[in-house]
N, C-alpha and C. Protein backbone atom coordinates (compact mmCIF):
# COMPACT_ATOMS: atom_id res chain seq x y z
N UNK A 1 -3.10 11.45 11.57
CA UNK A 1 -2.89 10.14 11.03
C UNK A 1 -3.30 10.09 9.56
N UNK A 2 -4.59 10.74 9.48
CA UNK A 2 -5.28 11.15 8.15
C UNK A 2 -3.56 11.58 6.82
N UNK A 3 -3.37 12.13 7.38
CA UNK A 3 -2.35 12.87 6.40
C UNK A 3 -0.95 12.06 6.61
N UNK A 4 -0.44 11.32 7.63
CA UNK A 4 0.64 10.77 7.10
C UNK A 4 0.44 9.20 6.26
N UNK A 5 -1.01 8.97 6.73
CA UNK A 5 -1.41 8.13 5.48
C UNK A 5 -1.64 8.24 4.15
N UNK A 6 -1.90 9.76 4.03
CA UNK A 6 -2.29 10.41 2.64
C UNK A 6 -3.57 10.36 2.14
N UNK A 7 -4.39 10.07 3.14
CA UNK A 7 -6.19 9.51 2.63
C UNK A 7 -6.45 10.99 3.76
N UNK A 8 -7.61 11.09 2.75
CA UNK A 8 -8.53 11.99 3.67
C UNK A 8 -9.23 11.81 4.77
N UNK A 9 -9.38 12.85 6.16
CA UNK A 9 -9.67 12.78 7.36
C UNK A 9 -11.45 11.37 7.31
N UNK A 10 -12.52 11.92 6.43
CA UNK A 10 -13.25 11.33 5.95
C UNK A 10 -13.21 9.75 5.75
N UNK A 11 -12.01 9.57 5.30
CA UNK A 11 -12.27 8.30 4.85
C UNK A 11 -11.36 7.21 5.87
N UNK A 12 -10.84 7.59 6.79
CA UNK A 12 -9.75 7.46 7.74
C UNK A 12 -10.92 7.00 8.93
N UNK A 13 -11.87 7.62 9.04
CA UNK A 13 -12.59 8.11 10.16
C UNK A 13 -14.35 6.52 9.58
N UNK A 14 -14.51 6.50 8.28
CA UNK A 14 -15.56 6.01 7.91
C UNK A 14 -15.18 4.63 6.96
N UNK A 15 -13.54 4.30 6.95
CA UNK A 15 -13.30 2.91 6.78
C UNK A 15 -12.45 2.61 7.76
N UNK A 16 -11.16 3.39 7.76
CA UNK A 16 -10.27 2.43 8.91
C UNK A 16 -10.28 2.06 10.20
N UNK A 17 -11.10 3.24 11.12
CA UNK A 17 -11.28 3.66 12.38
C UNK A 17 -12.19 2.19 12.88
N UNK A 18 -13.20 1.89 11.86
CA UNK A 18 -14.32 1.15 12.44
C UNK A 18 -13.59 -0.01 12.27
N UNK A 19 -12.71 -0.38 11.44
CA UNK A 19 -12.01 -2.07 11.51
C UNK A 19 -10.96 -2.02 12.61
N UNK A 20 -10.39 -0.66 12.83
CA UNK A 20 -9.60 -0.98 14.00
C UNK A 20 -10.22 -0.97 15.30
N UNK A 21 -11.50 -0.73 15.45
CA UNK A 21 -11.70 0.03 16.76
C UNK A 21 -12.59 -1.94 16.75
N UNK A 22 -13.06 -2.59 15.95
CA UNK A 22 -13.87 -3.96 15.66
C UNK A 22 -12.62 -4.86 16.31
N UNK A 23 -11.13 -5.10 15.73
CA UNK A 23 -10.33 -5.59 16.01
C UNK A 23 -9.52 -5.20 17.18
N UNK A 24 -10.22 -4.68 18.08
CA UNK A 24 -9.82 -3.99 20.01
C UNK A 24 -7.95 -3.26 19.47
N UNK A 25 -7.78 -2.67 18.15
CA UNK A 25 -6.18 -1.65 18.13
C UNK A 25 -6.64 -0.70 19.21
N UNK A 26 -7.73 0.08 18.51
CA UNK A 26 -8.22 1.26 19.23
C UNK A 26 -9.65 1.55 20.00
N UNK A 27 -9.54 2.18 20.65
CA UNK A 27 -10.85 2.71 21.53
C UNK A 27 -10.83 4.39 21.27
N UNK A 28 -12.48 4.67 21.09
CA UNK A 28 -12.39 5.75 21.11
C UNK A 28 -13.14 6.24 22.48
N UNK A 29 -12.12 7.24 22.74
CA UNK A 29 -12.65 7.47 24.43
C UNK A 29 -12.77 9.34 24.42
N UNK A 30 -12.98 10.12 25.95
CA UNK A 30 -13.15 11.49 25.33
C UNK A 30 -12.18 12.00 25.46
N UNK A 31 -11.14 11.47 25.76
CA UNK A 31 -9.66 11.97 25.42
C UNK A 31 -9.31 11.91 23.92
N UNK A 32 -10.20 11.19 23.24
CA UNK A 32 -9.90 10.77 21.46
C UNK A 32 -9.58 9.19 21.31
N UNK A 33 -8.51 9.12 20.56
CA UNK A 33 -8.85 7.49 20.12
C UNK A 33 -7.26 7.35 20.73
N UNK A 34 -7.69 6.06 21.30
CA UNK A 34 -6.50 5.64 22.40
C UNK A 34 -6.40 3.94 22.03
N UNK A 35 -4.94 3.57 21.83
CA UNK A 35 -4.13 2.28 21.69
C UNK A 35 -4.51 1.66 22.32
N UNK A 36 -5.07 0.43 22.67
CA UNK A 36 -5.41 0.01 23.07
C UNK A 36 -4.02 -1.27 23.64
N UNK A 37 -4.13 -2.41 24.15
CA UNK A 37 -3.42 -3.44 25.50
C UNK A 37 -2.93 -4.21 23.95
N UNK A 38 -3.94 -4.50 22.98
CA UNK A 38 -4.06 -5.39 22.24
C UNK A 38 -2.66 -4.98 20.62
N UNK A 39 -3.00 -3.47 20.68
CA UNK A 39 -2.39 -2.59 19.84
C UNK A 39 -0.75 -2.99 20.07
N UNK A 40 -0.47 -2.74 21.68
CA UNK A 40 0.90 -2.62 21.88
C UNK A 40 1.63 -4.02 22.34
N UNK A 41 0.77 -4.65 22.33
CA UNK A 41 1.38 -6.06 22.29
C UNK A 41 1.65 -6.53 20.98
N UNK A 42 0.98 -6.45 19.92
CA UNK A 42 1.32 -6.43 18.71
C UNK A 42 2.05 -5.47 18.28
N UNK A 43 2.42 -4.42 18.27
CA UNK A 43 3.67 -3.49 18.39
C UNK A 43 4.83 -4.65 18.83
N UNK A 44 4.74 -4.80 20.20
CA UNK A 44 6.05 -5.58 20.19
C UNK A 44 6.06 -6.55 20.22
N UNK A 45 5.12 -7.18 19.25
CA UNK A 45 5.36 -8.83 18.41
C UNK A 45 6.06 -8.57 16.88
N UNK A 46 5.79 -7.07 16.33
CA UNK A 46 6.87 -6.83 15.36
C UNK A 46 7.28 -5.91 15.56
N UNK A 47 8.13 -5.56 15.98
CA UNK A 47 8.81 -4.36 16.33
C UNK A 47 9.22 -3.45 15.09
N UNK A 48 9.39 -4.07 13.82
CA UNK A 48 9.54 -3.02 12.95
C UNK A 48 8.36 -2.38 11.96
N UNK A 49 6.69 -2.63 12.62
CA UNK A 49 5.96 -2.33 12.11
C UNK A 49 5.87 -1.13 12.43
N UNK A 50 4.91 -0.89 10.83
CA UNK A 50 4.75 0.73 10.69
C UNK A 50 5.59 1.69 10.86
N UNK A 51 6.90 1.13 10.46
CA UNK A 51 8.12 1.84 10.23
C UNK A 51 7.95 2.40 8.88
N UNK A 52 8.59 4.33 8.69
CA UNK A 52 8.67 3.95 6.89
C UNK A 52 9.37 3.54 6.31
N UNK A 53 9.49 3.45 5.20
CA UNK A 53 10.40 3.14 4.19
C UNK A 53 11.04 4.19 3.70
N UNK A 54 12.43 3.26 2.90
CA UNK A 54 13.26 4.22 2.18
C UNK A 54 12.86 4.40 0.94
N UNK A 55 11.58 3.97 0.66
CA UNK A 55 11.70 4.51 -1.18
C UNK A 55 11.19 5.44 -1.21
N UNK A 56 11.11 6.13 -2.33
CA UNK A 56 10.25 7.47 -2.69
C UNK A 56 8.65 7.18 -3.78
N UNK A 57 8.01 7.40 -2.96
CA UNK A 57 7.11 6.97 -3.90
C UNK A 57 5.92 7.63 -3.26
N UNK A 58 4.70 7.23 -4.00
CA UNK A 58 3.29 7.40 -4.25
C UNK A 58 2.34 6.58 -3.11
N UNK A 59 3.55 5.88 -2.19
CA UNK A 59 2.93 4.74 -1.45
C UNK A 59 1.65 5.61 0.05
N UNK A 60 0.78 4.39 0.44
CA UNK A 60 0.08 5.28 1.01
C UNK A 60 0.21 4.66 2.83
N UNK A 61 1.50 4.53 3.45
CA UNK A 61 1.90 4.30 4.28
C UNK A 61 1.26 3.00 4.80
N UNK A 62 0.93 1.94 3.72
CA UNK A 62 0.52 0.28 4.31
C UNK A 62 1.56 0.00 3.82
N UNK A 63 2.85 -0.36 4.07
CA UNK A 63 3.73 -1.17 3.56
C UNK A 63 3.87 -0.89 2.24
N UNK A 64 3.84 0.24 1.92
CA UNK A 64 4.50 0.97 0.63
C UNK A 64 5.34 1.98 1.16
N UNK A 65 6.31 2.47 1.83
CA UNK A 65 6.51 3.61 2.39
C UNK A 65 6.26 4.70 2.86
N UNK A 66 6.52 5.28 3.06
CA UNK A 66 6.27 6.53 3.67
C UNK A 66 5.10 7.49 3.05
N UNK A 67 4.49 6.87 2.37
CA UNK A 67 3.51 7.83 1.65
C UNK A 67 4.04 9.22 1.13
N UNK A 68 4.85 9.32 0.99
CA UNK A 68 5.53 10.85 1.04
C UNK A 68 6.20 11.17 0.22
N UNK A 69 6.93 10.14 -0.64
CA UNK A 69 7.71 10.54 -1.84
C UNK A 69 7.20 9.91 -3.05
N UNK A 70 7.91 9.73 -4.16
CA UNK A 70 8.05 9.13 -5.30
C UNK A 70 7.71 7.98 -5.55
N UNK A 71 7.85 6.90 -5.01
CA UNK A 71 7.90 5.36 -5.72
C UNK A 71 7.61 4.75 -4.66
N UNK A 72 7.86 3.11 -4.38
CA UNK A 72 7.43 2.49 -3.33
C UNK A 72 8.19 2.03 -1.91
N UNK A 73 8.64 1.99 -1.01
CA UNK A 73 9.89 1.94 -0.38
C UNK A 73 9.70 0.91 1.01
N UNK A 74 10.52 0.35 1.61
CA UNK A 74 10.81 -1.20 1.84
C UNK A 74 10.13 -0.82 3.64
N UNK A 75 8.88 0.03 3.47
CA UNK A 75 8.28 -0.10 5.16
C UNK A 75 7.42 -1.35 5.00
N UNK A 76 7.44 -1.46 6.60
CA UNK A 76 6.52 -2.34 6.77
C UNK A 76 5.06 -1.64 7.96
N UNK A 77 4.08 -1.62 6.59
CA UNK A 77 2.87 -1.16 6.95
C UNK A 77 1.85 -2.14 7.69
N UNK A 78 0.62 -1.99 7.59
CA UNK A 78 -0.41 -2.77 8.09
C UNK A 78 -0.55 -3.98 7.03
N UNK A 79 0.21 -3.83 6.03
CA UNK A 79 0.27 -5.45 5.32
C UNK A 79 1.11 -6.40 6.35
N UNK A 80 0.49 -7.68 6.32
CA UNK A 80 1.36 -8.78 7.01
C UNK A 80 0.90 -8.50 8.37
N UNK A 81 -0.13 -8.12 8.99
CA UNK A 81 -0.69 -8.12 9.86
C UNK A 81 -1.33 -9.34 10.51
N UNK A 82 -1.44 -10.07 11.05
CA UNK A 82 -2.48 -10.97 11.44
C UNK A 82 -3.84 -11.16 11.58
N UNK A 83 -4.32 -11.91 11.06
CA UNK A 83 -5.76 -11.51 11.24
C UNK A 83 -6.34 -11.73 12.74
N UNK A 84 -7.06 -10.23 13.15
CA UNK A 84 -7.38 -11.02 14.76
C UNK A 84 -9.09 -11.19 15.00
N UNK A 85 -9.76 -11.15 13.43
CA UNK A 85 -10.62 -11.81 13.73
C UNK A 85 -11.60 -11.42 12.27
């Protein structure tokens, strides 16, 4: 996940992990970190989240694209999320 976000394993693990795992996305269990009831119901309240995008860019897969190319491109990342708490 670390890498198709483009942030290091480190910082993936010591900012994002703890706001998702606070907001019931994820659980970490000893199978690893598992989706949680809450995750996939919001999955299919937008169905085109965390899709990438077509641009090429520098983006770092929140609703900048794909993190993977050139410029910024029309995904829809963890921006426009709801707040669930």
């Amino acid at each position: 996940m670390a890498e198709l976000l483009g942030i290091d394993r480190a910082t993936l693990e010591a900012v994002y992990e703890p706001w998702l795992v606070r907001r019931g996305f994820i659980e970490r269990t000893e199978r690893g970190r598992v989706a949680t009831k809450v995750a996939a119901e919001l999955r299919a309240r937008f169905p085109g989240l965390g899709r990438n995008g077509n641009g090429n860019g520098n983006g770092n897969g929140c609703g900048n694209g794909n993190g993977r190319g050139n410029g910024a491109g029309n995904g829809n990342g963890l921006e426009g999320l709801p707040d669930t708490g």
